[in-house]
Protein backbone atom coordinates (compact mmCIF):
# COMPACT_ATOMS: atom_id res chain seq x y z
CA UNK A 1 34.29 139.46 131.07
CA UNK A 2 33.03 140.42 127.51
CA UNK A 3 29.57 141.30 126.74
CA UNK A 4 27.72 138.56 125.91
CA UNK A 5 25.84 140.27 123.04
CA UNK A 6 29.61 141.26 121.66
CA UNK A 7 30.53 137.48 122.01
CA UNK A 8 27.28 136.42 119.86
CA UNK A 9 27.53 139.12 117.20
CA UNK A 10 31.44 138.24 116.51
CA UNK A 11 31.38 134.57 117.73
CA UNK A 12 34.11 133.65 114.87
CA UNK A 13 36.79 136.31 116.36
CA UNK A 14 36.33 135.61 119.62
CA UNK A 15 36.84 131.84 118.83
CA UNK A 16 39.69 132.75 116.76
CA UNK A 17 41.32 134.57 119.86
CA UNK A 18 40.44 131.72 122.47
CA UNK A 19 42.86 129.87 120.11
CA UNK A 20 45.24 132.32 120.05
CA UNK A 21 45.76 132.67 123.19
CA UNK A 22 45.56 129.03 123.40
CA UNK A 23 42.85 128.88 126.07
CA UNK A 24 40.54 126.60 126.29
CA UNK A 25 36.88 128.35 126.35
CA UNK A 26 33.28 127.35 124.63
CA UNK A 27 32.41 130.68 123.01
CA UNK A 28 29.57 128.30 121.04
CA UNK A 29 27.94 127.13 125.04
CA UNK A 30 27.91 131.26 125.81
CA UNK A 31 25.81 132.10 122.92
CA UNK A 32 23.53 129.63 123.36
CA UNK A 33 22.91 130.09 127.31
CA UNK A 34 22.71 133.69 126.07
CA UNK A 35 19.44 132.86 124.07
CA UNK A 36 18.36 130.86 126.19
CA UNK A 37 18.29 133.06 128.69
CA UNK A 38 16.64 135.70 126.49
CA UNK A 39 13.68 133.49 125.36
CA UNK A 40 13.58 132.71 129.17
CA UNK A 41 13.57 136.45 129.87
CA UNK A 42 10.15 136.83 127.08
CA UNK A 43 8.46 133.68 128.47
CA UNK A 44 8.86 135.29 132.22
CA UNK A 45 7.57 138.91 131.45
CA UNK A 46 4.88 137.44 128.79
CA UNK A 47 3.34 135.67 132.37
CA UNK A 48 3.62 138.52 134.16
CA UNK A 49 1.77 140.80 132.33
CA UNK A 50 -1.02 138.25 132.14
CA UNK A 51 -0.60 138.11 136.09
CA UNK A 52 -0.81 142.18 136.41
CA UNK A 53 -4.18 141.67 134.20
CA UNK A 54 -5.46 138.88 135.98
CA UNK A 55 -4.44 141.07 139.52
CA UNK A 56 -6.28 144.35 137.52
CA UNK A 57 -9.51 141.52 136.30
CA UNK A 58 -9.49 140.72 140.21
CA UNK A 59 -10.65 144.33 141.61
CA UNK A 60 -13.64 144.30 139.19
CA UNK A 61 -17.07 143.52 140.18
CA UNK A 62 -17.10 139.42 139.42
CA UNK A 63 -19.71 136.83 140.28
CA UNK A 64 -18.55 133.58 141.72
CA UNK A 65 -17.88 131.47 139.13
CA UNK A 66 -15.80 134.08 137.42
CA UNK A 67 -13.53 135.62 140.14
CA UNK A 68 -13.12 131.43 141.08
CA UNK A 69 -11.39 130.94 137.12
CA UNK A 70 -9.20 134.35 137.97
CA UNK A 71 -8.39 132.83 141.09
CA UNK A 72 -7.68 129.42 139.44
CA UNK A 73 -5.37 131.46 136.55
CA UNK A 74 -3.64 133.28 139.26
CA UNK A 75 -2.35 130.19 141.10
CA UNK A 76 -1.63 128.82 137.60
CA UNK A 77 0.25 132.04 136.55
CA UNK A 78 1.99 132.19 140.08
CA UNK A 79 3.16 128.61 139.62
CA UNK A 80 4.66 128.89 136.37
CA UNK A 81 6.16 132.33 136.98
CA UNK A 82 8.35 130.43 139.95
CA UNK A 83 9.15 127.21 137.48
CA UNK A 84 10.27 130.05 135.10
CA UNK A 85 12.42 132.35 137.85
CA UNK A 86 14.33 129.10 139.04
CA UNK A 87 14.97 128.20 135.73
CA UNK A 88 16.23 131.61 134.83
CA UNK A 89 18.08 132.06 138.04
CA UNK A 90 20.05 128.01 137.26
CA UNK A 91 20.54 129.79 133.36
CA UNK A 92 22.23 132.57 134.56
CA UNK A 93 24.84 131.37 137.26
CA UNK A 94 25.50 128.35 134.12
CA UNK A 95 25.68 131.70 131.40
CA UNK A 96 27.67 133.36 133.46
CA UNK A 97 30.48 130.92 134.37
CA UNK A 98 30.95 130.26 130.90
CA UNK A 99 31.52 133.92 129.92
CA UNK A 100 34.12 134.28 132.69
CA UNK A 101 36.21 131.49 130.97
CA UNK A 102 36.24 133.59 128.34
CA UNK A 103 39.55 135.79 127.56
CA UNK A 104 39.39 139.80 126.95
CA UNK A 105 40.10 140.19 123.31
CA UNK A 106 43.78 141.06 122.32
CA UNK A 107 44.57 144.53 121.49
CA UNK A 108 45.18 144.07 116.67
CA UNK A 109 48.68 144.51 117.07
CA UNK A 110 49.74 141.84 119.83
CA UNK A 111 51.54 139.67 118.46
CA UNK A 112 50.37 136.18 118.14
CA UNK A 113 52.00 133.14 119.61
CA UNK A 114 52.15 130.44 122.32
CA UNK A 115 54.91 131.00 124.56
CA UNK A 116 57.01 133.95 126.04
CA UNK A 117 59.96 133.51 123.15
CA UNK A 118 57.60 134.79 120.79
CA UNK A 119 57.17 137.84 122.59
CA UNK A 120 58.43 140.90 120.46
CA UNK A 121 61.13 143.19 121.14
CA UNK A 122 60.38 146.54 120.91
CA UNK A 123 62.95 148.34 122.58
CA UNK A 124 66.35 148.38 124.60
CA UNK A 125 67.44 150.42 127.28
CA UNK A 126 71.31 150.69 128.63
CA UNK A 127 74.02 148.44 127.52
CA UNK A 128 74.62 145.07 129.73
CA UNK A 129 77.95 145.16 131.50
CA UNK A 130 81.19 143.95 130.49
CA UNK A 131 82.61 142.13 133.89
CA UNK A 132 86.84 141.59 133.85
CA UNK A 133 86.18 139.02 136.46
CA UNK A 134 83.87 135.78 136.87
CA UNK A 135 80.53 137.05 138.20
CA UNK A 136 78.61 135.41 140.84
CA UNK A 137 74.70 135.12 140.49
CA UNK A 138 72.44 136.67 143.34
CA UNK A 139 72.17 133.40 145.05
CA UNK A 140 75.90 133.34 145.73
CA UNK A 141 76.14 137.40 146.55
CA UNK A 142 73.29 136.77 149.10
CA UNK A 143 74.90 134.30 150.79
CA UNK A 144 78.48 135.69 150.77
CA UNK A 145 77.26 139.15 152.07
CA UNK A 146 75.41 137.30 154.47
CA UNK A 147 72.05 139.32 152.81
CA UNK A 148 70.00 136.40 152.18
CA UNK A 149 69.41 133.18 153.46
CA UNK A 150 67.16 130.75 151.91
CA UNK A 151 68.19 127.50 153.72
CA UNK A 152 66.55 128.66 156.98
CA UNK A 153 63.72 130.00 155.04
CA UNK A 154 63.02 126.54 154.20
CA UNK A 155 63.57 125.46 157.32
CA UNK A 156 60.99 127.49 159.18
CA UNK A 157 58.89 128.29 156.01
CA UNK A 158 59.12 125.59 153.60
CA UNK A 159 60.90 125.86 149.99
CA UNK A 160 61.01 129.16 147.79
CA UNK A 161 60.60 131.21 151.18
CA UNK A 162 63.61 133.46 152.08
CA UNK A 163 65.30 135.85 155.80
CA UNK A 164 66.41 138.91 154.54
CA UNK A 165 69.40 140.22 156.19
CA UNK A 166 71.45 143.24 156.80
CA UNK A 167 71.76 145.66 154.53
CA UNK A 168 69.56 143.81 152.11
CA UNK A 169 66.78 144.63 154.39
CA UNK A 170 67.52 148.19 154.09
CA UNK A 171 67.75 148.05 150.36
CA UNK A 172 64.01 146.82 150.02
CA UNK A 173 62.77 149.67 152.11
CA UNK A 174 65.56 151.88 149.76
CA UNK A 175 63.17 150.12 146.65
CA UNK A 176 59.91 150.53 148.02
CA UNK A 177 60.33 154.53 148.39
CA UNK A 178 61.96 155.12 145.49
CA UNK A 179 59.11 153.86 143.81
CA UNK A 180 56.74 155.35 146.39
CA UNK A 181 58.49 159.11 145.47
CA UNK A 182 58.31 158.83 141.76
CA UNK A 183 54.88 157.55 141.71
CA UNK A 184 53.64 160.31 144.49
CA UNK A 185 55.49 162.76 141.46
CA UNK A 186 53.15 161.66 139.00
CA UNK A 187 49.63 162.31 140.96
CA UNK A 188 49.33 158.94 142.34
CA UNK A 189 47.32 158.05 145.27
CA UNK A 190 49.34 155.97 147.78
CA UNK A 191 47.77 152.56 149.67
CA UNK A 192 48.79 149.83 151.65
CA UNK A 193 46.46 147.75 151.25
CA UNK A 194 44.78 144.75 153.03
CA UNK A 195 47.07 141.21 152.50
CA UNK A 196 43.66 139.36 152.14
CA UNK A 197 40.78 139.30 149.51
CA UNK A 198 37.84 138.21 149.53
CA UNK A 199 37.01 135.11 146.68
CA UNK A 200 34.46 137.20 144.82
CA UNK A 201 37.29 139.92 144.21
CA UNK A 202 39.88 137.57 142.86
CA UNK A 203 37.11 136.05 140.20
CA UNK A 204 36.35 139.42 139.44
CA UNK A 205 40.25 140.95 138.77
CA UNK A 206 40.90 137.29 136.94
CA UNK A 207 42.17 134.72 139.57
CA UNK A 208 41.13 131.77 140.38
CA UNK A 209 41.08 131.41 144.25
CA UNK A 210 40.80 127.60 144.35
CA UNK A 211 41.91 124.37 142.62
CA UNK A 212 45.09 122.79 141.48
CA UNK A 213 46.33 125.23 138.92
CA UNK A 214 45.60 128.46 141.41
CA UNK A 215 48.32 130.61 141.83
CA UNK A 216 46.63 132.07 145.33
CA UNK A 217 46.66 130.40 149.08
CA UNK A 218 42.66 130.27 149.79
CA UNK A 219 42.30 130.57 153.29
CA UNK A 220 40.27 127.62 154.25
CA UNK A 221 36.66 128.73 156.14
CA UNK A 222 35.63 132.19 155.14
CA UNK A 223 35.88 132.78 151.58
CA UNK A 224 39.32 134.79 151.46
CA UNK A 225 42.78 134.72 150.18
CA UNK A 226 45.91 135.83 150.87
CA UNK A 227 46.30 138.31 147.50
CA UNK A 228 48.98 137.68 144.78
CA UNK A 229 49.72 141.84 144.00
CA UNK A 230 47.60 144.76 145.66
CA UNK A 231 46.20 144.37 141.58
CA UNK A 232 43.25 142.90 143.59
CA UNK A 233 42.69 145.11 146.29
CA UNK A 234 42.77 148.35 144.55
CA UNK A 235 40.91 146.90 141.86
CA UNK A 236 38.07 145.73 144.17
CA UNK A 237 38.68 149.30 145.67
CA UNK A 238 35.41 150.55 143.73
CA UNK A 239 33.57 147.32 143.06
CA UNK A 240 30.22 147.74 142.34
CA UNK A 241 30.44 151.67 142.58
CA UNK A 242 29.77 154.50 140.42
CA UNK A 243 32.29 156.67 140.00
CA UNK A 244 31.87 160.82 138.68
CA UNK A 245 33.18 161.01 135.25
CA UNK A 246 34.66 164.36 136.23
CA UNK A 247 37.19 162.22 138.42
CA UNK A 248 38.67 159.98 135.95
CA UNK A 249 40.73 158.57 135.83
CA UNK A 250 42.01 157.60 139.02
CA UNK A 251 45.72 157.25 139.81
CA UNK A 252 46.59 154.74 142.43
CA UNK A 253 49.56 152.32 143.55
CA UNK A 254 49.54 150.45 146.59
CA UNK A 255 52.09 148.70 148.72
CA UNK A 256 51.86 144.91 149.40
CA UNK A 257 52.89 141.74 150.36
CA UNK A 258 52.34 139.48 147.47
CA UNK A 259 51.64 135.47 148.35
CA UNK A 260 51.79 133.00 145.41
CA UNK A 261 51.73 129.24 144.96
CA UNK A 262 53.91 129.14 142.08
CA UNK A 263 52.34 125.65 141.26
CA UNK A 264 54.28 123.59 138.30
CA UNK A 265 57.02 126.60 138.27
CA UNK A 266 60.10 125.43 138.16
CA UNK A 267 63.42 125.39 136.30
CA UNK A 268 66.87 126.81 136.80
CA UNK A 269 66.02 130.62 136.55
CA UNK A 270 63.20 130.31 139.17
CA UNK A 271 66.01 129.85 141.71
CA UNK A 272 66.81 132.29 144.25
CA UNK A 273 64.75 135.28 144.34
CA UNK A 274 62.74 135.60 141.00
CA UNK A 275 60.36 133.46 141.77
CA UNK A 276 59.07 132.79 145.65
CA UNK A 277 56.08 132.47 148.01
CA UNK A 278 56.22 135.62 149.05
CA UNK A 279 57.79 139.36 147.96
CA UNK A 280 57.11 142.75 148.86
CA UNK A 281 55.54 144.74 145.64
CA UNK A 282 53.94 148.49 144.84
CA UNK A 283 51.69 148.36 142.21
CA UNK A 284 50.19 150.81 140.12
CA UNK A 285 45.91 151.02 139.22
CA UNK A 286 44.00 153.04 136.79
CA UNK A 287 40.07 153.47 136.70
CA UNK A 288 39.93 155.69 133.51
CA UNK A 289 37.24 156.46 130.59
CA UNK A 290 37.53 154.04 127.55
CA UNK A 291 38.83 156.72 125.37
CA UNK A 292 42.01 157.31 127.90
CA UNK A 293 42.96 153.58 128.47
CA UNK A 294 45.58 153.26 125.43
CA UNK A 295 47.15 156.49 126.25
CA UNK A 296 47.35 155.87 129.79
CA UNK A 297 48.95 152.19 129.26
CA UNK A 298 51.52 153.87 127.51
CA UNK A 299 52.14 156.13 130.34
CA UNK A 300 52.52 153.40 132.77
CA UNK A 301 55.17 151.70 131.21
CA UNK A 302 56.74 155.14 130.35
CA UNK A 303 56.74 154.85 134.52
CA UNK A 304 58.31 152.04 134.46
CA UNK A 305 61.04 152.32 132.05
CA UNK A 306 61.84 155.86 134.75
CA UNK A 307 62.15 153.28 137.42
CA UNK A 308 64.20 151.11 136.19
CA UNK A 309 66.23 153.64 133.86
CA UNK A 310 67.31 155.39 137.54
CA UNK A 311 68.31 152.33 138.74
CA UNK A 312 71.03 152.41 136.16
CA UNK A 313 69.80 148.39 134.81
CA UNK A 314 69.70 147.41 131.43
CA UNK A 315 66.48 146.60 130.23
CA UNK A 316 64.58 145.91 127.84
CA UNK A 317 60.33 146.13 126.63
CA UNK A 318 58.36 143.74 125.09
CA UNK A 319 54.79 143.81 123.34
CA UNK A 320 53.66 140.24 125.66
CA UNK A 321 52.48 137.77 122.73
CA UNK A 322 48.57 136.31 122.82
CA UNK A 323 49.62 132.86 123.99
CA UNK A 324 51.38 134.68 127.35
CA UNK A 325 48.77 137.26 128.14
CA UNK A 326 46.46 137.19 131.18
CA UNK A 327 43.13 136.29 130.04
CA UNK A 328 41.93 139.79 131.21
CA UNK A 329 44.58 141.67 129.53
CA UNK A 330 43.96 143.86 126.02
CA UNK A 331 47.34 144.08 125.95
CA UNK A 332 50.90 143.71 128.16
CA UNK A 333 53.99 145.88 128.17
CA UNK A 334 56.83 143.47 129.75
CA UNK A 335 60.39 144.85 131.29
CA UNK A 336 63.07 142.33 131.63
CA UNK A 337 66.10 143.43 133.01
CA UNK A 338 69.22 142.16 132.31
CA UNK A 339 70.28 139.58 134.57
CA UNK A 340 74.27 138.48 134.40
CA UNK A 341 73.23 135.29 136.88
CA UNK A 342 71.59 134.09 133.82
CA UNK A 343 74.39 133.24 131.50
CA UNK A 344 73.58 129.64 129.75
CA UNK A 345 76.27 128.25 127.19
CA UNK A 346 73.87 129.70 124.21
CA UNK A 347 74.27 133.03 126.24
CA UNK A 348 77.66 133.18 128.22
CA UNK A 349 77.23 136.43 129.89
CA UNK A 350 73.15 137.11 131.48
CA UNK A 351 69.64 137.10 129.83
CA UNK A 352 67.06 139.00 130.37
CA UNK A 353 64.32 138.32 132.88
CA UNK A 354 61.14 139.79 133.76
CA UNK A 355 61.00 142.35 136.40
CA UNK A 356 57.41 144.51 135.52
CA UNK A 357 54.57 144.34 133.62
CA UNK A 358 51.68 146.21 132.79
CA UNK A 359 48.11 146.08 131.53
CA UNK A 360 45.23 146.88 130.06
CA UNK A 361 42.14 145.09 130.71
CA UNK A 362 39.39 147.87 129.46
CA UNK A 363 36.67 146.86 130.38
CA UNK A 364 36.79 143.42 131.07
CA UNK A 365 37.67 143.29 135.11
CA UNK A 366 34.99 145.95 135.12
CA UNK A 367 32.24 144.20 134.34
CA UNK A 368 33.01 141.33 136.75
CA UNK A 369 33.48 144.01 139.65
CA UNK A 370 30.87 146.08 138.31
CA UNK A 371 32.50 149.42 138.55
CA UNK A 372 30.79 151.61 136.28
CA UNK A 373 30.86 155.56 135.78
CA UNK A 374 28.01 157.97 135.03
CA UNK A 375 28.07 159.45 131.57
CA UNK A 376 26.90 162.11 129.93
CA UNK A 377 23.92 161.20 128.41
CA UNK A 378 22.92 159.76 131.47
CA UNK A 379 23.55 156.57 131.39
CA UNK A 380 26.20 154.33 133.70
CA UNK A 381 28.96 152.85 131.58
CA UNK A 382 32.13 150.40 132.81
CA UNK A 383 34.93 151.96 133.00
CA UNK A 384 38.54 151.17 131.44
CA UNK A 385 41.11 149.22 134.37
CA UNK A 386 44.64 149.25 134.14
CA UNK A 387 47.73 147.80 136.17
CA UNK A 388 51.57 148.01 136.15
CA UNK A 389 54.19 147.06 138.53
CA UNK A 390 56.18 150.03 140.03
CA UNK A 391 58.80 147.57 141.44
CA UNK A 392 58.24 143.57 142.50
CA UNK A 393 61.31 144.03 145.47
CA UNK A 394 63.13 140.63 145.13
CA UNK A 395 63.65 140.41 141.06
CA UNK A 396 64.60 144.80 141.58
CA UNK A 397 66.71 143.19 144.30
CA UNK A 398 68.55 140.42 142.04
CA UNK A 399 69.07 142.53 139.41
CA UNK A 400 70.82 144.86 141.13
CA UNK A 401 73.22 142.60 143.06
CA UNK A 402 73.94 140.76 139.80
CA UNK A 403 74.58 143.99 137.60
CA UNK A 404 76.66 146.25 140.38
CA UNK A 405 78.45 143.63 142.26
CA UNK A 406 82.48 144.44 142.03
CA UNK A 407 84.93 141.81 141.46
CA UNK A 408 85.79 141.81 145.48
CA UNK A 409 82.38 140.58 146.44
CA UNK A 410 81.47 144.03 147.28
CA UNK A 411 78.12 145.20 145.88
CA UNK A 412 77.58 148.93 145.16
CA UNK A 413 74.31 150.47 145.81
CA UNK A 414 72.49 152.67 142.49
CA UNK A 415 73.08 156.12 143.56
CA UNK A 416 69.29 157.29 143.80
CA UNK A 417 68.79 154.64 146.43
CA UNK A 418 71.91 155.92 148.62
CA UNK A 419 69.45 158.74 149.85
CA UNK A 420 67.11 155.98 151.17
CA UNK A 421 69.14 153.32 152.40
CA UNK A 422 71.97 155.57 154.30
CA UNK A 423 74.87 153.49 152.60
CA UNK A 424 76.72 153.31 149.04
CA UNK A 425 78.15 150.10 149.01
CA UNK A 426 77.69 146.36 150.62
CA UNK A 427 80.60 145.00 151.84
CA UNK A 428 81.65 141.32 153.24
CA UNK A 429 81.14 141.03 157.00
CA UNK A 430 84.38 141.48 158.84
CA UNK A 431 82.76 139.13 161.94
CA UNK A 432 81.48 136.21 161.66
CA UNK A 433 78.03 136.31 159.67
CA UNK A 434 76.93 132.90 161.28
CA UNK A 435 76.72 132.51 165.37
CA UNK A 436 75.81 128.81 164.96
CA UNK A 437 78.71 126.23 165.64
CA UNK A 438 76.66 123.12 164.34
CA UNK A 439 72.77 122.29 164.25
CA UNK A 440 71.70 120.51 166.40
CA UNK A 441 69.76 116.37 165.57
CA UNK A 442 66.68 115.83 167.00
């Protein structure tokens, strides 16, 4: 969240980039719980200096009469001390759930819009293939390699769940090690981390854990959810720690499952694998000092674009726009590869679709986790937080089968993932894929 005293002392920008982001947040309701609570906070100390004399008045030598109106004052001060506390205490929860709806501000150069067209382009990376044949999307390759099959997902799982088969199975573990090595090159610490959160650590990294419009499953009886990226659980790694200056920042990616609702998504290029319940991901976290964060987001998408730039995908960045951004995020770097299962009328042969992103939140996650590091003029200071996606499997997954499949439903493999996967090239199934004759009716 923002400091409050930042959010009073430039009230007008931080309105102006609640409406740029087009959020809906009362900057007006902070400020005011914020003095509130400050004239609350001068009222309660003003009585409890009178109670420390009245205590002090108390060990004196006092007749009757006199220690019975210090005794009388006491109670009085005691009373009013409590009225004051539980007023405080009811001023602070209602303070401090109207600062959380409050975005992080947007780094001056974002660009400003409502919707994910007006992101900007800022660069382009590879040239989108030329096919002499009719491509298929990944939907079709996945089911004609017998690599993918969503029906029975549904089946046992319910819709936008998925079996991986065959060699695709291979191919994810081929992703997730790639990514693993070139991250372990760079000085990151590896995780796998837990699949569940607790609520407290979702507020604090930016999600809301219950509700219509969550994104997460709660788990229903003991405060937890299943997590949405390993974002949360390396980012509630340190909560309310202190870390050593000397050791920032802090270099970590993490391997998870990743469990999302996907409530109100929908369309034609949520199909297939880009958007589902549940994908494999390794994510990258930075705890750093506030001076490092900018360079350091620019090294993680630098990471990215040397993921995806081995893969042999076009691709291309772009600078996420205020009405798109994550209400923690400073700013967003977005990769969208080039997808040839894509192709509309207005765009005959692919689009572009996103496949990573990455953050920084400064300080803003921080202070809701409290994770703070000890300066040098002794004082404890929050530090900068930062995340990127290494590689979300299933969009790595479609992109590939969609930009390297040949035109006799073979699929080759990128050549730095042959090392990892043990094969070159996925071919149709000379068997037959299917052992069912019919389904049986109940």
């Amino acid at each position: 969240m923002l400091d409050y005293r930042f959010i009073k002392e430039n009230l007008d920008a931080v309105k102006q980039n609640i409406a740029n982001r087009n959020m809906q947040a009362d900057a007006d309701l902070v400020v005011a719980l914020y003095d509130e609570r400050t004239a609350l906070v001068t009222q309660l100390q003003a009585l409890q200096q009178k109670r420390n004399e009245n205590a002090a008045a108390m060990k004196q030598k006092l007749d009757d009469d006199t220690r019975q109106t210090y005794i009388a004052e006491g109670k009085s001060l005691k009373d009013n001390i409590a009225v004051l506390e539980t007023k405080l205490a009811e001023t602070e929860v209602k303070l401090d759930e109207a600062a959380r709806q409050i975005p992080n501000m947007a780094h001056p150069a974002v660009p400003v819009g409502k919707v994910d067209a007006e992101n900007l382009e800022v660069k382009k990376v590879g040239t989108p293939r030329t096919f002499a044949f009719q491509p298929k999307d990944h939907v079709q390759l996945g089911e004609s390699l017998d690599l993918i099959d969503f029906d029975r997902g549904t089946k046992v799982s319910g819709q936008k769940f998925y079996y991986l088969k065959n060699e695709a199975v291979f191919l994810e573990e081929a992703l997730i090690m790639y990514a693993l090595a070139i991250l372990r090159k760079h000085g990151f610490t590896t995780f796998i981390t837990p699949d569940v959160a607790r609520e407290s650590v979702l507020k604090g990294i930016g999600f809301n854990p219950r509700g219509n419009e969550s994104n997460v499953y709660a788990l229903e009886g003991d405060g937890t959810c299943l997590v949405a990226t390993a974002e949360i659980t390396l980012g509630g790694y340190h909560s309310d720690e202190i870390l050593k200056k000397e050791a920032l920042p802090l270099f970590y990616c993490g391997l998870s499952h990743c469990f999302r609702r996907e409530a109100g998504a929908a369309g034609h290029f949520s199909k297939g694998l880009y958007r589902v319940h549940q994908f494999d991901k390794v994510e990258m976290f930075v705890y750093c000092l506030p001076e490092q964060s900018e360079e350091i987001h620019e090294k993680l998408r630098l990471i990215e674009e040397e993921i995806f730039s081995g893969l042999g995908l076009p691709f291309r960045v772009v600078d996420t726009c205020t009405g798109d951004l994550g209400a923690p995020a400073y700013r967003k770097w977005d990769l969208e590869a080039w997808m040839p299962g894509r192709a509309t009328a207005e765009s005959p042969l692919g689009d572009y679709g996103e496949v990573t992103s990455t953050s920084n939140c400064t300080d803003y996650q921080a202070r809701r986790l409290n994770v703070k590091y000890h300066d040098d003029d002794g004082k404890n200071k929050y530090v900068h937080m930062l995340n990127g996606t290494a590689v979300a499997v299933g969009r790595a997954m479609l992109a590939i089968l969609e930009n390297y499949q040949n035109e006799d439903g073979s699929v080759t493999v990128p050549p730095v993932l042959v090392p990892f996967c043990g094969f070159d090239k996925i071919g149709p199934k000379k068997d037959i894929a299917d052992p069912v004759y019919h389904a049986v009716k109940k």
